[in-house]
C-alpha atoms as a PDB file:
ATOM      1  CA  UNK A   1       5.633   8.663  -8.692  1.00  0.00           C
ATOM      2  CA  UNK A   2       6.882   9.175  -5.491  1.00  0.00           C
ATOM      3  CA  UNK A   3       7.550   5.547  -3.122  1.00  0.00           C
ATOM      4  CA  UNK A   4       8.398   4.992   0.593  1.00  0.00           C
ATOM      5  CA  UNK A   5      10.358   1.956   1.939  1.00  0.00           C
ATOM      6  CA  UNK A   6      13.181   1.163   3.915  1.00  0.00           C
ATOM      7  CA  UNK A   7      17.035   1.849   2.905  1.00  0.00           C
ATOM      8  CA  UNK A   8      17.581  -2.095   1.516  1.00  0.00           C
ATOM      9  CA  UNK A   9      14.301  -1.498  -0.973  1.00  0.00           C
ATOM     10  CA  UNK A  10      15.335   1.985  -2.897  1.00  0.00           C
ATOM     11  CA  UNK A  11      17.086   0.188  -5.821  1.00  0.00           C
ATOM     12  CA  UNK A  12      14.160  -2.353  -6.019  1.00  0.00           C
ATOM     13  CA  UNK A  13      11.482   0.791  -5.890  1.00  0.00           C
ATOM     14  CA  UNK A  14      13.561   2.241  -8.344  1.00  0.00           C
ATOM     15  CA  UNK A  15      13.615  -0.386 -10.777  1.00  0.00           C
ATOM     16  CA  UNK A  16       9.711  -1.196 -10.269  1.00  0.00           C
ATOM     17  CA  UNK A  17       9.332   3.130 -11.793  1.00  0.00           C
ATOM     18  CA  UNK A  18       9.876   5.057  -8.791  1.00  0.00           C
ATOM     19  CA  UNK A  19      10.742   8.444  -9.685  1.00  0.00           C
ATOM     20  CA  UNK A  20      11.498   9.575  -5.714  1.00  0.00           C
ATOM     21  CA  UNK A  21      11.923   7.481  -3.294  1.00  0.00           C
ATOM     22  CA  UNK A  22      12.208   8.814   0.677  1.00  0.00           C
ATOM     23  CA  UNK A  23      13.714   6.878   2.625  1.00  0.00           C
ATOM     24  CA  UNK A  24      11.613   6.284   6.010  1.00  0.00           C
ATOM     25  CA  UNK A  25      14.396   5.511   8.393  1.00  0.00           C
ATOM     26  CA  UNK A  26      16.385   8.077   7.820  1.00  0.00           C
ATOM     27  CA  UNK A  27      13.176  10.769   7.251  1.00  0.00           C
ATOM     28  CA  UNK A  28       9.208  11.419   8.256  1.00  0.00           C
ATOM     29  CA  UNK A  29       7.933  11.136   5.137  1.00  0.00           C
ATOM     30  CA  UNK A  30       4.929  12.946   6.356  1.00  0.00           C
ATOM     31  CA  UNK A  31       6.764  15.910   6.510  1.00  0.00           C
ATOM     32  CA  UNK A  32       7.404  15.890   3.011  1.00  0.00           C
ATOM     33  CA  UNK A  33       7.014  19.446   1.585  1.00  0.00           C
ATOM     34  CA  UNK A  34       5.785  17.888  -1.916  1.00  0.00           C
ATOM     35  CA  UNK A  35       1.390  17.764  -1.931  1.00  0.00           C
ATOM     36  CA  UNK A  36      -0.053  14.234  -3.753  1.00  0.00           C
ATOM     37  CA  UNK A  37      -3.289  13.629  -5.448  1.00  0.00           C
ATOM     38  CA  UNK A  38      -3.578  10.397  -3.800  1.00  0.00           C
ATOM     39  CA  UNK A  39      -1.422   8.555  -1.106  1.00  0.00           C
ATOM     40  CA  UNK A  40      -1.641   4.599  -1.306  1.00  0.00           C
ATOM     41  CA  UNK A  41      -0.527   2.942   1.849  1.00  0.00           C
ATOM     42  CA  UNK A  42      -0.257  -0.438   0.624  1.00  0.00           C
ATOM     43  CA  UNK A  43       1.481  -1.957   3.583  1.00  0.00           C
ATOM     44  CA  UNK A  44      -1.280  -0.633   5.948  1.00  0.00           C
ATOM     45  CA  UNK A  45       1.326   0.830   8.487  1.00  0.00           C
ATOM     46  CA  UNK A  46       0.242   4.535   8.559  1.00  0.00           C
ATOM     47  CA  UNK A  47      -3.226   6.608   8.963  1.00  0.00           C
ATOM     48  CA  UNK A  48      -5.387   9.232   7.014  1.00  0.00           C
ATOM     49  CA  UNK A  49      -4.651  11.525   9.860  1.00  0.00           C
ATOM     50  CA  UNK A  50      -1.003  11.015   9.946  1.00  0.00           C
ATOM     51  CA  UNK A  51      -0.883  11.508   5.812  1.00  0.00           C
ATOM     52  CA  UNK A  52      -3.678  14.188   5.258  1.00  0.00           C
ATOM     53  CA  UNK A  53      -1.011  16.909   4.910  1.00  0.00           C
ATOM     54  CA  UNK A  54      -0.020  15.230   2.459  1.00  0.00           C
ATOM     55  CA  UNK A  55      -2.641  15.778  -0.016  1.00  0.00           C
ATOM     56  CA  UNK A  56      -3.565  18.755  -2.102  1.00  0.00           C
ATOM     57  CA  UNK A  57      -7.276  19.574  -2.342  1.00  0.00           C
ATOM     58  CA  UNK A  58      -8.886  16.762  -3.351  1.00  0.00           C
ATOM     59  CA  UNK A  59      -6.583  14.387  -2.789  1.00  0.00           C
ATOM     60  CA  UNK A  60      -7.530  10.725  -1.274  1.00  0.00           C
ATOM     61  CA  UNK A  61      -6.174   8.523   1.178  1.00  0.00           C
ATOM     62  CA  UNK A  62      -6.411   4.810   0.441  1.00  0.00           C
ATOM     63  CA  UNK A  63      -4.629   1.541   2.483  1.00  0.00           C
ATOM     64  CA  UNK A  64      -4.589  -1.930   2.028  1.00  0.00           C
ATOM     65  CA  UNK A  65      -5.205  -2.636   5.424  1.00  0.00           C
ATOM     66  CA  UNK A  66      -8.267  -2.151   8.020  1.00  0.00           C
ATOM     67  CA  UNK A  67      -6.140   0.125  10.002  1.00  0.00           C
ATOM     68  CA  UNK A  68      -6.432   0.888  14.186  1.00  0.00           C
ATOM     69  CA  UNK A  69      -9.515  -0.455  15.559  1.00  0.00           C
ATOM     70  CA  UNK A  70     -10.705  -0.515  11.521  1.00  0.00           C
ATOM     71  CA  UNK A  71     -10.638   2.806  11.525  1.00  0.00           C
ATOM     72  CA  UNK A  72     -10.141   2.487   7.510  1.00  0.00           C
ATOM     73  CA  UNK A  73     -13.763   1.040   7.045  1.00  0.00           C
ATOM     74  CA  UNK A  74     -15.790   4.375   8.858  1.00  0.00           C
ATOM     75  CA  UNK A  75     -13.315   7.220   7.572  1.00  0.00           C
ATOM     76  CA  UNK A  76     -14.666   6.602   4.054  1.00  0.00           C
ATOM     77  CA  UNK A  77     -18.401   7.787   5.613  1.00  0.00           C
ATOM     78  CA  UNK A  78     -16.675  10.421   7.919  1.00  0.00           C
ATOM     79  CA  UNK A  79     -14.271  11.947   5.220  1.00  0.00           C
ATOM     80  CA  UNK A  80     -16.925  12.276   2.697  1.00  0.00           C
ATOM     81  CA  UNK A  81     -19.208  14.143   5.443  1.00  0.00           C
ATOM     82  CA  UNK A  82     -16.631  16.306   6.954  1.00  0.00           C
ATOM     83  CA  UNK A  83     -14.329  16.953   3.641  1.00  0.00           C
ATOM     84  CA  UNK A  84     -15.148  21.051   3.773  1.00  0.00           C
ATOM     85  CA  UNK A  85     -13.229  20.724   7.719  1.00  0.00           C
ATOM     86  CA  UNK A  86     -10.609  18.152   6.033  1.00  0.00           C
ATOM     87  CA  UNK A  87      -9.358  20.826   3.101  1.00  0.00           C
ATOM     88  CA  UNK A  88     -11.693  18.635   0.554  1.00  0.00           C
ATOM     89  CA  UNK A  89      -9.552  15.616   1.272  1.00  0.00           C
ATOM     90  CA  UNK A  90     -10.787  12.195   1.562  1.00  0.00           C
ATOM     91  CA  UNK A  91     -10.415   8.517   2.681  1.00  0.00           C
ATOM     92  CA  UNK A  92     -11.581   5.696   0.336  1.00  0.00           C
ATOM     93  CA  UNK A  93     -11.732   1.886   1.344  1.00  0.00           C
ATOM     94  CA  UNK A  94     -10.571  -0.384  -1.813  1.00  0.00           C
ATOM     95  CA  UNK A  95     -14.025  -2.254  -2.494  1.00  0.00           C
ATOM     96  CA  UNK A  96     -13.565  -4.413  -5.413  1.00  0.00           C
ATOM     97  CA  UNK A  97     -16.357  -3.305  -8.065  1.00  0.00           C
ATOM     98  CA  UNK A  98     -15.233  -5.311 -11.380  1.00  0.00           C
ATOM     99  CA  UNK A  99     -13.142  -8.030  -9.731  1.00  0.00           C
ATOM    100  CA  UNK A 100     -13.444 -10.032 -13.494  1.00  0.00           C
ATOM    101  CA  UNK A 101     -12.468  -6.868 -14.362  1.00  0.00           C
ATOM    102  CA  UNK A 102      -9.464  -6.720 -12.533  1.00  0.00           C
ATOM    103  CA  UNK A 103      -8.468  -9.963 -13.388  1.00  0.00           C
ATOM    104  CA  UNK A 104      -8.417  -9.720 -16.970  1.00  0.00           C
ATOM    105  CA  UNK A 105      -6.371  -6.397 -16.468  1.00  0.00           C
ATOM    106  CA  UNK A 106      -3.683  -8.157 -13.849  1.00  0.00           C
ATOM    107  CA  UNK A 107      -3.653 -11.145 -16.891  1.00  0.00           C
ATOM    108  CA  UNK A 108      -2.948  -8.810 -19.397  1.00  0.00           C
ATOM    109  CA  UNK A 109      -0.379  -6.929 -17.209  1.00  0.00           C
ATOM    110  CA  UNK A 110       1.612 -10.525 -16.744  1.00  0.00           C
ATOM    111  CA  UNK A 111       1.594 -11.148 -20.483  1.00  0.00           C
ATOM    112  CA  UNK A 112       2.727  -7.707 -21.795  1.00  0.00           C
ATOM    113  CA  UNK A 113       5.642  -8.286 -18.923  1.00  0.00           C
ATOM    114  CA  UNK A 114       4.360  -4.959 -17.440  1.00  0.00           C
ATOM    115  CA  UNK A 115       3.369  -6.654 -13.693  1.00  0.00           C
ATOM    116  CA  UNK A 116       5.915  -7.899 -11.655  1.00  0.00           C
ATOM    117  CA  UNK A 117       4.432 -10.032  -8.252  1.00  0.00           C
ATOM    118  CA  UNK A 118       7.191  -9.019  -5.851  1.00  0.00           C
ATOM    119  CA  UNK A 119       7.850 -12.767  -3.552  1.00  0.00           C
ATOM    120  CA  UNK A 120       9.544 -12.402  -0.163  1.00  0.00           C
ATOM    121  CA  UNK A 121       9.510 -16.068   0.586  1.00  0.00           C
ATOM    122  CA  UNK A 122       7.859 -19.475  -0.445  1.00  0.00           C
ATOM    123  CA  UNK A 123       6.998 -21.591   2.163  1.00  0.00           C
ATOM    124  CA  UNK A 124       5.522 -25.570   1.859  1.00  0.00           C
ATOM    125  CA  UNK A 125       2.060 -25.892   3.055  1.00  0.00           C
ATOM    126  CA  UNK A 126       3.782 -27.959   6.304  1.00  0.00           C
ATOM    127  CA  UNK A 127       5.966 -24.528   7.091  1.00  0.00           C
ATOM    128  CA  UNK A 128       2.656 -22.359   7.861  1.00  0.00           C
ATOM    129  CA  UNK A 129       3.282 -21.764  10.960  1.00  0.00           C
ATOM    130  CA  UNK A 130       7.112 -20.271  10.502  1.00  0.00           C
ATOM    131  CA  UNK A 131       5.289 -18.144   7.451  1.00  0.00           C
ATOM    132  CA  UNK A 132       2.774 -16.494   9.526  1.00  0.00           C
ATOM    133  CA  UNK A 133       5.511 -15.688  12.288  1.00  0.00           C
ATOM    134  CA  UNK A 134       7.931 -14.380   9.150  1.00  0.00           C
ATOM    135  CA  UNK A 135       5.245 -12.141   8.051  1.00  0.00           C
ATOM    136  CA  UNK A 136       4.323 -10.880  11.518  1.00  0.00           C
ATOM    137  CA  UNK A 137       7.754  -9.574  11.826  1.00  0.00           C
ATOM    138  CA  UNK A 138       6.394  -6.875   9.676  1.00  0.00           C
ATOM    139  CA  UNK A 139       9.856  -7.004   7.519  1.00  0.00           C
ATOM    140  CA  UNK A 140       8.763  -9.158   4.399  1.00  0.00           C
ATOM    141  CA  UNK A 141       9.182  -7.670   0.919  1.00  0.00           C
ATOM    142  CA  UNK A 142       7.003  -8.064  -1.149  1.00  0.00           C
ATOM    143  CA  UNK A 143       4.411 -11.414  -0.716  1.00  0.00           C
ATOM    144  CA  UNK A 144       4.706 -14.617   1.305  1.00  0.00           C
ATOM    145  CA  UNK A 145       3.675 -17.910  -0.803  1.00  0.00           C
ATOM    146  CA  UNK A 146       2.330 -21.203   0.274  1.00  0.00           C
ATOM    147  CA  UNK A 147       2.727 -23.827  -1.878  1.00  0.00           C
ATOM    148  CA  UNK A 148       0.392 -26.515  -1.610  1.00  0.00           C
ATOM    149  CA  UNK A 149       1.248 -30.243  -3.055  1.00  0.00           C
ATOM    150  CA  UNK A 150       4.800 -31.078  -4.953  1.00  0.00           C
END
Protein backbone atom coordinates (compact mmCIF):
# COMPACT_ATOMS: atom_id res chain seq x y z
CA UNK A 1 0.00 0.00 0.00
CA UNK A 2 1.22 3.08 -1.05
CA UNK A 3 0.27 6.47 1.55
CA UNK A 4 0.67 10.28 1.11
CA UNK A 5 1.18 12.76 4.01
CA UNK A 6 3.36 15.33 5.08
CA UNK A 7 7.21 14.84 6.23
CA UNK A 8 6.18 14.76 10.32
CA UNK A 9 3.52 11.69 9.43
CA UNK A 10 5.95 9.04 7.43
CA UNK A 11 6.94 7.11 10.61
CA UNK A 12 3.25 7.16 11.80
CA UNK A 13 2.06 5.92 8.05
CA UNK A 14 4.65 3.54 8.37
CA UNK A 15 3.74 2.02 11.48
CA UNK A 16 -0.18 2.07 10.58
CA UNK A 17 1.28 -0.69 7.20
CA UNK A 18 2.43 1.67 4.72
CA UNK A 19 4.62 0.00 2.40
CA UNK A 20 5.61 3.54 0.37
CA UNK A 21 5.05 6.50 1.54
CA UNK A 22 5.69 9.90 -0.84
CA UNK A 23 6.21 12.55 0.74
CA UNK A 24 3.91 15.55 -0.64
CA UNK A 25 6.04 18.49 0.26
CA UNK A 26 8.92 17.55 -1.05
CA UNK A 27 7.09 15.69 -4.38
CA UNK A 28 3.68 15.77 -6.73
CA UNK A 29 2.53 12.70 -5.92
CA UNK A 30 0.46 12.81 -9.00
CA UNK A 31 3.33 12.41 -10.95
CA UNK A 32 4.05 9.23 -9.53
CA UNK A 33 5.18 6.79 -12.28
CA UNK A 34 3.57 3.73 -10.21
CA UNK A 35 -0.49 3.01 -11.72
CA UNK A 36 -3.16 2.07 -8.57
CA UNK A 37 -6.29 0.10 -8.67
CA UNK A 38 -7.93 2.54 -6.52
CA UNK A 39 -6.81 5.98 -5.03
CA UNK A 40 -8.59 6.90 -1.61
CA UNK A 41 -8.37 10.54 -0.81
CA UNK A 42 -9.43 10.41 2.63
CA UNK A 43 -8.58 13.93 3.60
CA UNK A 44 -10.67 15.31 0.65
CA UNK A 45 -7.80 17.72 -0.51
CA UNK A 46 -7.30 16.53 -4.15
CA UNK A 47 -9.66 15.72 -7.36
CA UNK A 48 -10.49 12.75 -9.78
CA UNK A 49 -9.02 14.89 -12.45
CA UNK A 50 -5.89 15.74 -10.70
CA UNK A 51 -5.41 11.73 -9.70
CA UNK A 52 -6.86 9.95 -12.87
CA UNK A 53 -3.32 9.29 -14.14
CA UNK A 54 -2.98 7.64 -11.50
CA UNK A 55 -5.06 4.70 -12.11
CA UNK A 56 -4.62 1.72 -14.34
CA UNK A 57 -7.67 0.62 -16.33
CA UNK A 58 -10.24 0.21 -14.15
CA UNK A 59 -9.11 1.82 -11.42
CA UNK A 60 -11.51 4.15 -9.10
CA UNK A 61 -11.26 7.33 -7.51
CA UNK A 62 -12.94 7.67 -4.12
CA UNK A 63 -12.71 10.84 -1.31
CA UNK A 64 -14.05 11.43 1.87
CA UNK A 65 -15.04 14.73 1.12
CA UNK A 66 -17.75 16.51 -1.29
CA UNK A 67 -14.97 18.08 -3.15
CA UNK A 68 -15.10 21.75 -5.31
CA UNK A 69 -18.52 22.91 -5.74
CA UNK A 70 -19.47 18.92 -4.77
CA UNK A 71 -18.07 17.97 -7.63
CA UNK A 72 -17.58 14.37 -5.84
CA UNK A 73 -21.45 13.73 -5.75
CA UNK A 74 -22.04 14.13 -10.00
CA UNK A 75 -18.58 12.51 -11.13
CA UNK A 76 -19.92 9.15 -9.92
CA UNK A 77 -22.92 9.64 -12.84
CA UNK A 78 -20.38 11.34 -15.26
CA UNK A 79 -17.45 8.77 -14.80
CA UNK A 80 -19.64 5.84 -15.22
CA UNK A 81 -21.09 7.50 -18.60
CA UNK A 82 -17.93 8.73 -20.03
CA UNK A 83 -15.42 5.82 -18.64
CA UNK A 84 -14.53 4.61 -22.55
CA UNK A 85 -13.07 8.75 -22.87
CA UNK A 86 -11.64 8.36 -19.12
CA UNK A 87 -9.30 5.03 -20.00
CA UNK A 88 -12.21 2.87 -18.11
CA UNK A 89 -11.50 4.79 -14.94
CA UNK A 90 -14.02 5.84 -12.52
CA UNK A 91 -15.20 8.02 -9.56
CA UNK A 92 -17.31 6.44 -6.76
CA UNK A 93 -19.02 8.46 -3.84
CA UNK A 94 -18.74 6.35 -0.39
CA UNK A 95 -22.63 5.66 0.19
CA UNK A 96 -22.95 3.61 3.21
CA UNK A 97 -24.95 0.32 2.11
CA UNK A 98 -24.60 -2.03 5.37
CA UNK A 99 -23.85 0.67 7.95
CA UNK A 100 -24.77 -2.35 10.83
CA UNK A 101 -22.57 -3.91 8.73
CA UNK A 102 -19.84 -1.73 9.09
CA UNK A 103 -20.20 -1.42 12.56
CA UNK A 104 -19.91 -4.86 13.56
CA UNK A 105 -16.72 -5.00 11.26
CA UNK A 106 -15.08 -1.56 12.90
CA UNK A 107 -16.13 -3.56 16.52
CA UNK A 108 -14.44 -6.48 15.59
CA UNK A 109 -11.42 -4.52 14.17
CA UNK A 110 -11.07 -2.70 17.87
CA UNK A 111 -11.18 -6.05 19.65
CA UNK A 112 -8.71 -8.09 17.52
CA UNK A 113 -6.39 -4.72 18.13
CA UNK A 114 -6.29 -4.51 14.28
CA UNK A 115 -8.03 -0.65 14.14
CA UNK A 116 -6.29 2.06 15.47
CA UNK A 117 -8.64 5.63 15.64
CA UNK A 118 -5.81 8.07 14.98
CA UNK A 119 -6.81 11.43 17.71
CA UNK A 120 -5.25 14.80 16.88
CA UNK A 121 -6.79 16.57 19.80
CA UNK A 122 -9.63 16.30 22.50
CA UNK A 123 -11.38 19.23 23.15
CA UNK A 124 -14.32 19.84 26.16
CA UNK A 125 -17.66 20.47 24.77
CA UNK A 126 -17.05 24.43 26.12
CA UNK A 127 -13.71 24.54 23.68
CA UNK A 128 -15.89 24.08 20.32
CA UNK A 129 -15.21 26.93 19.00
CA UNK A 130 -11.08 26.72 19.26
CA UNK A 131 -11.77 22.92 17.76
CA UNK A 132 -13.49 23.97 14.72
CA UNK A 133 -10.78 26.80 14.10
CA UNK A 134 -7.91 23.87 14.90
CA UNK A 135 -9.42 21.73 12.34
CA UNK A 136 -9.90 24.48 9.75
CA UNK A 137 -6.25 24.97 9.77
CA UNK A 138 -6.31 21.93 7.64
CA UNK A 139 -3.11 20.53 9.75
CA UNK A 140 -4.85 18.03 12.26
CA UNK A 141 -3.73 14.39 12.28
CA UNK A 142 -5.79 12.19 12.51
CA UNK A 143 -9.53 13.12 14.32
CA UNK A 144 -10.63 16.01 16.54
CA UNK A 145 -12.81 14.80 19.72
CA UNK A 146 -15.41 16.54 21.73
CA UNK A 147 -16.02 15.34 24.87
CA UNK A 148 -19.25 15.98 26.26
CA UNK A 149 -19.90 15.84 30.29
CA UNK A 150 -16.91 14.90 32.95
Amino acid sequence: MTAVCATKNIELIKSLGASRVIDYTRSDFTKDDQRYDFVFDAVGKISFFKCKQLLQSGGVYVSSDLGYMAQNLILPLVTAVVKPLLGNKKSIFPTPTDVRGSMLLIKKLIEQEKFKAMIDRKYPLEQIIEAYKYVEKGHKTGNVVITVGP
